[in-house]
N, C-alpha and C. Protein backbone atom coordinates (compact mmCIF):
# COMPACT_ATOMS: atom_id res chain seq x y z
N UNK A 1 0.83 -1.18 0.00
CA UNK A 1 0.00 0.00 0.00
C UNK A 1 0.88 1.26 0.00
N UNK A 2 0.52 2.37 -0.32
CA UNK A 2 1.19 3.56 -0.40
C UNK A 2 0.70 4.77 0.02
N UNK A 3 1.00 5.37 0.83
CA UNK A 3 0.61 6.34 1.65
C UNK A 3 0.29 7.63 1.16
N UNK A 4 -1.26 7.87 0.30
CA UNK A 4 -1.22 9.33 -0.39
C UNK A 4 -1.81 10.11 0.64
N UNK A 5 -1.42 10.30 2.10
CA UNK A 5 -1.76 11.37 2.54
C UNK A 5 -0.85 12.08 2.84
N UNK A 6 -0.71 13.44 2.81
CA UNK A 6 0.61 14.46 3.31
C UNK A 6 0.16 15.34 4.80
N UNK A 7 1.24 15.56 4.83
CA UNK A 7 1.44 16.91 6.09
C UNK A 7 1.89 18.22 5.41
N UNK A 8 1.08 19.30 5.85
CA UNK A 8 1.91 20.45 5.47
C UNK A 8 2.32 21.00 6.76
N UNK A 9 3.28 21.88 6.29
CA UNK A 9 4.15 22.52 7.55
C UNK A 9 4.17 23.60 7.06
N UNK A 10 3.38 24.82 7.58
CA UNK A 10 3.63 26.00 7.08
C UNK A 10 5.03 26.52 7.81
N UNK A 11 5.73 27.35 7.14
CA UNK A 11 6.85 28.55 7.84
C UNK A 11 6.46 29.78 7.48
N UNK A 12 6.50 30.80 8.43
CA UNK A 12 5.79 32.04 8.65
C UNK A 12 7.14 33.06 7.35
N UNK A 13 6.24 33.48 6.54
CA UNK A 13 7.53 34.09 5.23
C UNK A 13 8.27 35.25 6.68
N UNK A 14 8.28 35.69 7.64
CA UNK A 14 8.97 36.37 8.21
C UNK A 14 10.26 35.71 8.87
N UNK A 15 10.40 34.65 9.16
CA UNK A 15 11.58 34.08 9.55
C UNK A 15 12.29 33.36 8.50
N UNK A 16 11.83 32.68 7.75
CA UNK A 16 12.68 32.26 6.63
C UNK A 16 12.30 32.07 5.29
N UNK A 17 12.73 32.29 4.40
CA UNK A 17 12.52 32.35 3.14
C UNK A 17 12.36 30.61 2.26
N UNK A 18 11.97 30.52 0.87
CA UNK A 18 12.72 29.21 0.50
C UNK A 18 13.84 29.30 -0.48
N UNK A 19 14.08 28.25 -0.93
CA UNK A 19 15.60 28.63 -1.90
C UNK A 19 14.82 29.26 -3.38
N UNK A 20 15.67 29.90 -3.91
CA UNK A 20 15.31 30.37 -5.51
C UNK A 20 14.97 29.02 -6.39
N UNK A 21 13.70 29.40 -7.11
CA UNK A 21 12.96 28.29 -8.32
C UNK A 21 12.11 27.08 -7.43
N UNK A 22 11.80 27.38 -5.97
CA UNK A 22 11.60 26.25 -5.18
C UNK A 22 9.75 26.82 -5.52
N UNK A 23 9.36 25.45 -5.80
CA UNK A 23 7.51 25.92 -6.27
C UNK A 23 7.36 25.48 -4.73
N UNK A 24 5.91 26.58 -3.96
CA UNK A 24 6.24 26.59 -2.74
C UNK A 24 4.39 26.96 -2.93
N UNK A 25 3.47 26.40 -2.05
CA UNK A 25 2.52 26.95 -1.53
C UNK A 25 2.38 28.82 -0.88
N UNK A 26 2.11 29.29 -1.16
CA UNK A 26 1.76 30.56 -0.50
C UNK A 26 0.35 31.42 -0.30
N UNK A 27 0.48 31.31 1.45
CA UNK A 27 -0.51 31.81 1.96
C UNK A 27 -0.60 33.26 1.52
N UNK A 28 -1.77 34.01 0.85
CA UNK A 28 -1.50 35.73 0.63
C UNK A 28 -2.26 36.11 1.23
N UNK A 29 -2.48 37.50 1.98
CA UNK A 29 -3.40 37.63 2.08
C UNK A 29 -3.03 39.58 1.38
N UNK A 30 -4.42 39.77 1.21
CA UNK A 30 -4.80 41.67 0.83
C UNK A 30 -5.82 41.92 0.65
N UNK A 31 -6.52 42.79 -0.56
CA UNK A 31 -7.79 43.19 -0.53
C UNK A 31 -8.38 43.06 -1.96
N UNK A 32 -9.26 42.28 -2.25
CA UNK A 32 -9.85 42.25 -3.57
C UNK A 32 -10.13 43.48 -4.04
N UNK A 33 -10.39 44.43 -4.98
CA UNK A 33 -10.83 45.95 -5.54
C UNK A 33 -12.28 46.08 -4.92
N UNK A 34 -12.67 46.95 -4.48
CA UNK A 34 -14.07 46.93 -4.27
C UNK A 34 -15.06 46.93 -5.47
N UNK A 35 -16.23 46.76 -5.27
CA UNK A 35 -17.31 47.32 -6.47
C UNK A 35 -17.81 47.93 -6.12
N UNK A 36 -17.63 48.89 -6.65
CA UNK A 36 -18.68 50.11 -6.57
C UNK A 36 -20.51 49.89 -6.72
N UNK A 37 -20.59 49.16 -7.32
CA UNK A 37 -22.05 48.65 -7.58
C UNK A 37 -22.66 47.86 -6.78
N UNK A 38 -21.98 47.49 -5.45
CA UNK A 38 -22.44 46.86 -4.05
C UNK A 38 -22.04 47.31 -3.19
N UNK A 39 -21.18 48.13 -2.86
CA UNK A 39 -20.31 48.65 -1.41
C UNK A 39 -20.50 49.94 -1.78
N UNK A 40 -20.65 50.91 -0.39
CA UNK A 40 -21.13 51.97 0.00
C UNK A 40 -19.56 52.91 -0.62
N UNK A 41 -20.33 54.20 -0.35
CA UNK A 41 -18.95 54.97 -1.12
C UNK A 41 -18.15 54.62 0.31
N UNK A 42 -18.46 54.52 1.20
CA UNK A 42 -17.06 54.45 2.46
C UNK A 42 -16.47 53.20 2.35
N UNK A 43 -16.95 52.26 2.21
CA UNK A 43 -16.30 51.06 1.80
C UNK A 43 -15.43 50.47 0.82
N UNK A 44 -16.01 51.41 -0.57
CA UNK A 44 -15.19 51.24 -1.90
C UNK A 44 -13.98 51.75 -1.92
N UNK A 45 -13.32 52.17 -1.17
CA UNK A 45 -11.57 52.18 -0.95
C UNK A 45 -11.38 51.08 -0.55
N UNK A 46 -11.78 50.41 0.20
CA UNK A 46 -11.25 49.19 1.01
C UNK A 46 -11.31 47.68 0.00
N UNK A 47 -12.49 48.31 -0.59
CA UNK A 47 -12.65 46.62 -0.93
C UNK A 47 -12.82 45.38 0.20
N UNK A 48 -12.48 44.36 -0.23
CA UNK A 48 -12.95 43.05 0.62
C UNK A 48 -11.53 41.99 1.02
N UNK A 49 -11.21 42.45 2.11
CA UNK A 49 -9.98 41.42 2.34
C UNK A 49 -10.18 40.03 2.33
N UNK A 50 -8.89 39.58 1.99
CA UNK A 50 -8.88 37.76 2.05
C UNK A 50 -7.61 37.20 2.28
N UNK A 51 -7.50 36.12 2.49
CA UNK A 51 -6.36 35.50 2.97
C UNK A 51 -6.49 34.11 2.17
N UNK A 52 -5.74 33.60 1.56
CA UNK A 52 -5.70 32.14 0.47
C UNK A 52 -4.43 31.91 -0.10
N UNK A 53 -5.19 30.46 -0.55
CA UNK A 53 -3.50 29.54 -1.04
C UNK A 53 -3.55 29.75 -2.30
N UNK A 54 -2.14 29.96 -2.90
CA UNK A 54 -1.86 29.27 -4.19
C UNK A 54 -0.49 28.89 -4.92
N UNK A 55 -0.71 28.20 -5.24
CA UNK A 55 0.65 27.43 -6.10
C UNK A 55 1.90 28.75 -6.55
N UNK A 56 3.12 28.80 -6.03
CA UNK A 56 4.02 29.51 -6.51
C UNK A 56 5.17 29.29 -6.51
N UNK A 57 6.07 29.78 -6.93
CA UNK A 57 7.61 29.59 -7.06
C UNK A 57 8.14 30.77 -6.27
N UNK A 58 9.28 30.98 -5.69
CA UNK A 58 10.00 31.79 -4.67
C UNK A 58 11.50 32.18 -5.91
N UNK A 59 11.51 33.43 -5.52
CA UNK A 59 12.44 33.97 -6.79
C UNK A 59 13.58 35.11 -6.17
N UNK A 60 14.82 34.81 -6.10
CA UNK A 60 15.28 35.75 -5.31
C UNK A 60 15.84 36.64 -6.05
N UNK A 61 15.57 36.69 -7.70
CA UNK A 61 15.47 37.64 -8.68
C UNK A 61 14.59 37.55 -9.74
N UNK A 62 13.45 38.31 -9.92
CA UNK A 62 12.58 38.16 -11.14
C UNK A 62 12.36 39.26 -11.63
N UNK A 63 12.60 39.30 -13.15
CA UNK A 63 12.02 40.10 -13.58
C UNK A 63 10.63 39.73 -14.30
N UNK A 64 9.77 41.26 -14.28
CA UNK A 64 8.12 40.83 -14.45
C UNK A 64 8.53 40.94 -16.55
N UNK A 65 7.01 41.17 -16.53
CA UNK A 65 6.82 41.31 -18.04
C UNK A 65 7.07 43.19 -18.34
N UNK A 66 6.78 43.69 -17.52
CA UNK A 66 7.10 44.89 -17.76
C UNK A 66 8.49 45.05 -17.27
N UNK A 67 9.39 44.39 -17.21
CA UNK A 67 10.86 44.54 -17.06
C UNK A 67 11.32 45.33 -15.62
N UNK A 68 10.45 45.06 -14.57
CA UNK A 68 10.85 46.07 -13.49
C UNK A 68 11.37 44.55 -12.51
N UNK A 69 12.52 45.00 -11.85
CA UNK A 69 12.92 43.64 -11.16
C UNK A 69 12.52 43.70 -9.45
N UNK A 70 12.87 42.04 -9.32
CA UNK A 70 12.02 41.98 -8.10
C UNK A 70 12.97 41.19 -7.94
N UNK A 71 13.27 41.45 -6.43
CA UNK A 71 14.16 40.53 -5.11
C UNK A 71 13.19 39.83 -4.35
N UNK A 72 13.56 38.58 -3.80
CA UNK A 72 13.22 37.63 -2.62
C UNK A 72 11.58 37.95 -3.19
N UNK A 73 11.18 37.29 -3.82
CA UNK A 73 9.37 37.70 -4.22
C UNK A 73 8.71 36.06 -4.17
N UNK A 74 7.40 36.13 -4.54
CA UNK A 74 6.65 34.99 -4.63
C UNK A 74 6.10 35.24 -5.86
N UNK A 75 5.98 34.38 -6.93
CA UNK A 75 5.72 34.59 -8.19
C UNK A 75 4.28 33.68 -8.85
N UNK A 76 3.44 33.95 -8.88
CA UNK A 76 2.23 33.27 -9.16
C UNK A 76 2.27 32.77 -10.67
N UNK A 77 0.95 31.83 -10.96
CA UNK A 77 1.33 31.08 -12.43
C UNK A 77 0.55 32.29 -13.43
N UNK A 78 0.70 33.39 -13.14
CA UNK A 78 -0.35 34.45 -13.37
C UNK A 78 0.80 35.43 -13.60
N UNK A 79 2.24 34.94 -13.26
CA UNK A 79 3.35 36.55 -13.16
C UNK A 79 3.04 37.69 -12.38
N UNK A 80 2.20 37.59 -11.45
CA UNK A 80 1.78 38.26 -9.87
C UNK A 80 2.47 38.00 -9.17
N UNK A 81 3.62 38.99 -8.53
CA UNK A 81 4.85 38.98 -7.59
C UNK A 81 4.15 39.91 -6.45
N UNK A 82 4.14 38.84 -5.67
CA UNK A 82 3.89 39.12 -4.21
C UNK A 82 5.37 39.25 -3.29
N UNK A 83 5.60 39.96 -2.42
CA UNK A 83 6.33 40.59 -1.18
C UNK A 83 5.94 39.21 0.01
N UNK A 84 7.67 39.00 0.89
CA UNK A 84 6.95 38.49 1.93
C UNK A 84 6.42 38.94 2.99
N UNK A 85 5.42 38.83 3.52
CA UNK A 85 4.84 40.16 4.82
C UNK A 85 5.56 40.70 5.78
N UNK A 86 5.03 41.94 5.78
CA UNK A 86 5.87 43.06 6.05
C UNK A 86 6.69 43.81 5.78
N UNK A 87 7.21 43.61 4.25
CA UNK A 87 7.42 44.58 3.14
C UNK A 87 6.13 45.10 2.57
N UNK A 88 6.62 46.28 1.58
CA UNK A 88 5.11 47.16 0.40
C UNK A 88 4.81 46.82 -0.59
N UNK A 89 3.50 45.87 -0.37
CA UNK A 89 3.11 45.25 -1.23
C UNK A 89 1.68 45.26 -0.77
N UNK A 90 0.37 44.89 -1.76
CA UNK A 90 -0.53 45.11 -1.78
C UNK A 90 -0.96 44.10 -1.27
N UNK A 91 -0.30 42.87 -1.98
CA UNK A 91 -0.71 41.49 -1.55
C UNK A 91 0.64 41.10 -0.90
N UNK A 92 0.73 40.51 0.35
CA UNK A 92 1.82 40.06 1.14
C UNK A 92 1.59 38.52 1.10
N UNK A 93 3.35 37.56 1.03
CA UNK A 93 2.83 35.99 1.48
C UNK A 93 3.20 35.93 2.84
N UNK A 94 2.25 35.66 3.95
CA UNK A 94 2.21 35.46 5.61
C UNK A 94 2.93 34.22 5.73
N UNK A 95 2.76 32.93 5.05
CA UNK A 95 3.17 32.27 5.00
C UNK A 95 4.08 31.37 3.48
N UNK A 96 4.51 30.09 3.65
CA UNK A 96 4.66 29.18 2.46
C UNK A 96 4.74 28.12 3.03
N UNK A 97 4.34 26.93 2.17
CA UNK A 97 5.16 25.12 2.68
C UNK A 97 5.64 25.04 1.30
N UNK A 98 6.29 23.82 1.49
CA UNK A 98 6.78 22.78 0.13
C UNK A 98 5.29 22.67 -0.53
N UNK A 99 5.72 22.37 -1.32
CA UNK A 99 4.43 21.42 -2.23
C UNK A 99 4.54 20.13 -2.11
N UNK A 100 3.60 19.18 -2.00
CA UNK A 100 3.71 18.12 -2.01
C UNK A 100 4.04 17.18 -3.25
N UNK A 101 4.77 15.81 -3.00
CA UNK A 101 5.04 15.54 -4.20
C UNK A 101 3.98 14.94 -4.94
N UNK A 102 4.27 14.29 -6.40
CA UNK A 102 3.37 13.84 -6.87
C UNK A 102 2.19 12.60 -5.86
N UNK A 103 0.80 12.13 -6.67
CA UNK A 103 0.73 11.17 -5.85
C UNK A 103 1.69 9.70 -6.26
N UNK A 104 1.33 9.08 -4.98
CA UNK A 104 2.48 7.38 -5.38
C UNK A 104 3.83 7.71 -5.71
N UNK A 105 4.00 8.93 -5.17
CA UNK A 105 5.49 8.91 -5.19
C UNK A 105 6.23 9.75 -4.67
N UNK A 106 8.07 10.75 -5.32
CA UNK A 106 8.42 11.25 -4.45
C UNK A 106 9.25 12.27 -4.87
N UNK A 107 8.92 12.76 -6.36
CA UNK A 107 9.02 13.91 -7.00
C UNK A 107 8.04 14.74 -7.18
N UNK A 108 8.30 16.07 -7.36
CA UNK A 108 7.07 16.96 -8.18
C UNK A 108 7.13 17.08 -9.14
N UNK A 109 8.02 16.37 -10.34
CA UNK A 109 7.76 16.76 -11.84
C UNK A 109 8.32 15.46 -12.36
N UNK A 110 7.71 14.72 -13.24
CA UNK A 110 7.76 14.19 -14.26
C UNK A 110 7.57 14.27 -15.46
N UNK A 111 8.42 14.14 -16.62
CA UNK A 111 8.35 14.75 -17.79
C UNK A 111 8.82 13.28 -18.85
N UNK A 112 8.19 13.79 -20.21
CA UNK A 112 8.24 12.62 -20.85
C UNK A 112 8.02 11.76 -20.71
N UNK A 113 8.61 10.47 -21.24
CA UNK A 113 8.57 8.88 -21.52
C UNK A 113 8.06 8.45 -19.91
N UNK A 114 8.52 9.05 -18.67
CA UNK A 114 8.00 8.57 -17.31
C UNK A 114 6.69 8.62 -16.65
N UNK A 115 6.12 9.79 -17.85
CA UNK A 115 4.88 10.71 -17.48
C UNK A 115 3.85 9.20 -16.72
N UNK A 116 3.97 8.63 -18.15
CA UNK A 116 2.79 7.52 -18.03
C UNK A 116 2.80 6.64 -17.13
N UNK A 117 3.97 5.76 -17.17
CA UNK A 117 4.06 4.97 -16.03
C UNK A 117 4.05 5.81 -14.41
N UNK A 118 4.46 6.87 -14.35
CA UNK A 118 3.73 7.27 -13.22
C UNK A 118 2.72 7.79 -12.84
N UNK A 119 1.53 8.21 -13.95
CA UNK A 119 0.49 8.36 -14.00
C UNK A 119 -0.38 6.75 -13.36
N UNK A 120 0.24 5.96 -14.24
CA UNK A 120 -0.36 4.12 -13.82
C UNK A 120 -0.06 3.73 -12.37
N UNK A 121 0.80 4.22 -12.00
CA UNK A 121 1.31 3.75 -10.74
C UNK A 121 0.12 4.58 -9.96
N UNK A 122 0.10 5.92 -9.95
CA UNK A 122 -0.45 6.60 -8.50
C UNK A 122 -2.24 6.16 -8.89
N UNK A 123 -2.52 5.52 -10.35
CA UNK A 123 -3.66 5.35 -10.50
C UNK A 123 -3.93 3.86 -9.49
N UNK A 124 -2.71 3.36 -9.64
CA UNK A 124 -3.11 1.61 -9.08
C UNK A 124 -2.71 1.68 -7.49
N UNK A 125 -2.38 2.81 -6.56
CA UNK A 125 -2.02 2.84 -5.92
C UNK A 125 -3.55 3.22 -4.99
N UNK A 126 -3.08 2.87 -3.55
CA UNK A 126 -4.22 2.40 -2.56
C UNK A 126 -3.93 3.17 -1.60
N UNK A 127 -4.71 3.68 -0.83
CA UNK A 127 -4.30 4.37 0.44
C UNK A 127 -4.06 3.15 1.56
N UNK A 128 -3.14 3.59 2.38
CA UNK A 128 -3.06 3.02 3.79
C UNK A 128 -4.05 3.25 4.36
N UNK A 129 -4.27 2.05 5.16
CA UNK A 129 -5.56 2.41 6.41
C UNK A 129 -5.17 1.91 7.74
């Protein structure tokens, strides 16, 4: 049997960073834009805060599409470079973990000729109980 359940371990982005190109979970949190067409004029500066996960890579140099560069950032699959909290940024990452690896196994990327057979494997694979 093979064990597809994980643990995450968050680390708070204020004490430590991850290494450069490392795809890393990140907690963000900031403020969606308000709408004007539901929120009061005192509210529509603020908009609607949130806090959520998403898939990213950690970059301790990126440059965006508009060519302006970015140190120690969080880089979304969107090219949205987030700050870690408590730098100026709109959207801050509070946190990150690893990503977990594939299922039935013990990489995060498979490419080519392996794709399949490890596609078959995590398909024939069983949880522990």
């Amino acid at each position: 049997m093979t064990n597809l359940n994980t643990v995450v371990t968050w680390v708070d982005g204020r004490e430590r960073l991850p290494g450069s190109g490392t795809p890393v979970a990140a907690a963000i949190t900031g403020r969606y834009p308000a709408d004007s067409a539901t929120e009061s004029v005192a509210d529509t500066a603020l908009g609607e805060e949130f806090w959520l996960v998403r898939p990213t890579v950690f970059m301790t140099l990126h440059w965006s599409e508009d060519e302006a560069e970015h140190r120690d950032c969080i880089v979304d699959s969107d090219g949205v470079v987030r700050l870690p909290h408590g730098l100026a940024s709109a959207e801050t990452v509070t946190h990150w973990a690893e990503l977990p690896t594939l299922p039935g196994g013990t990489t995060h990327l498979v490419l080519g000729k392996g794709v399949q057979s490890a596609l078959q494997h995590a398909r024939d694979a069983r949880p522990r109980t």
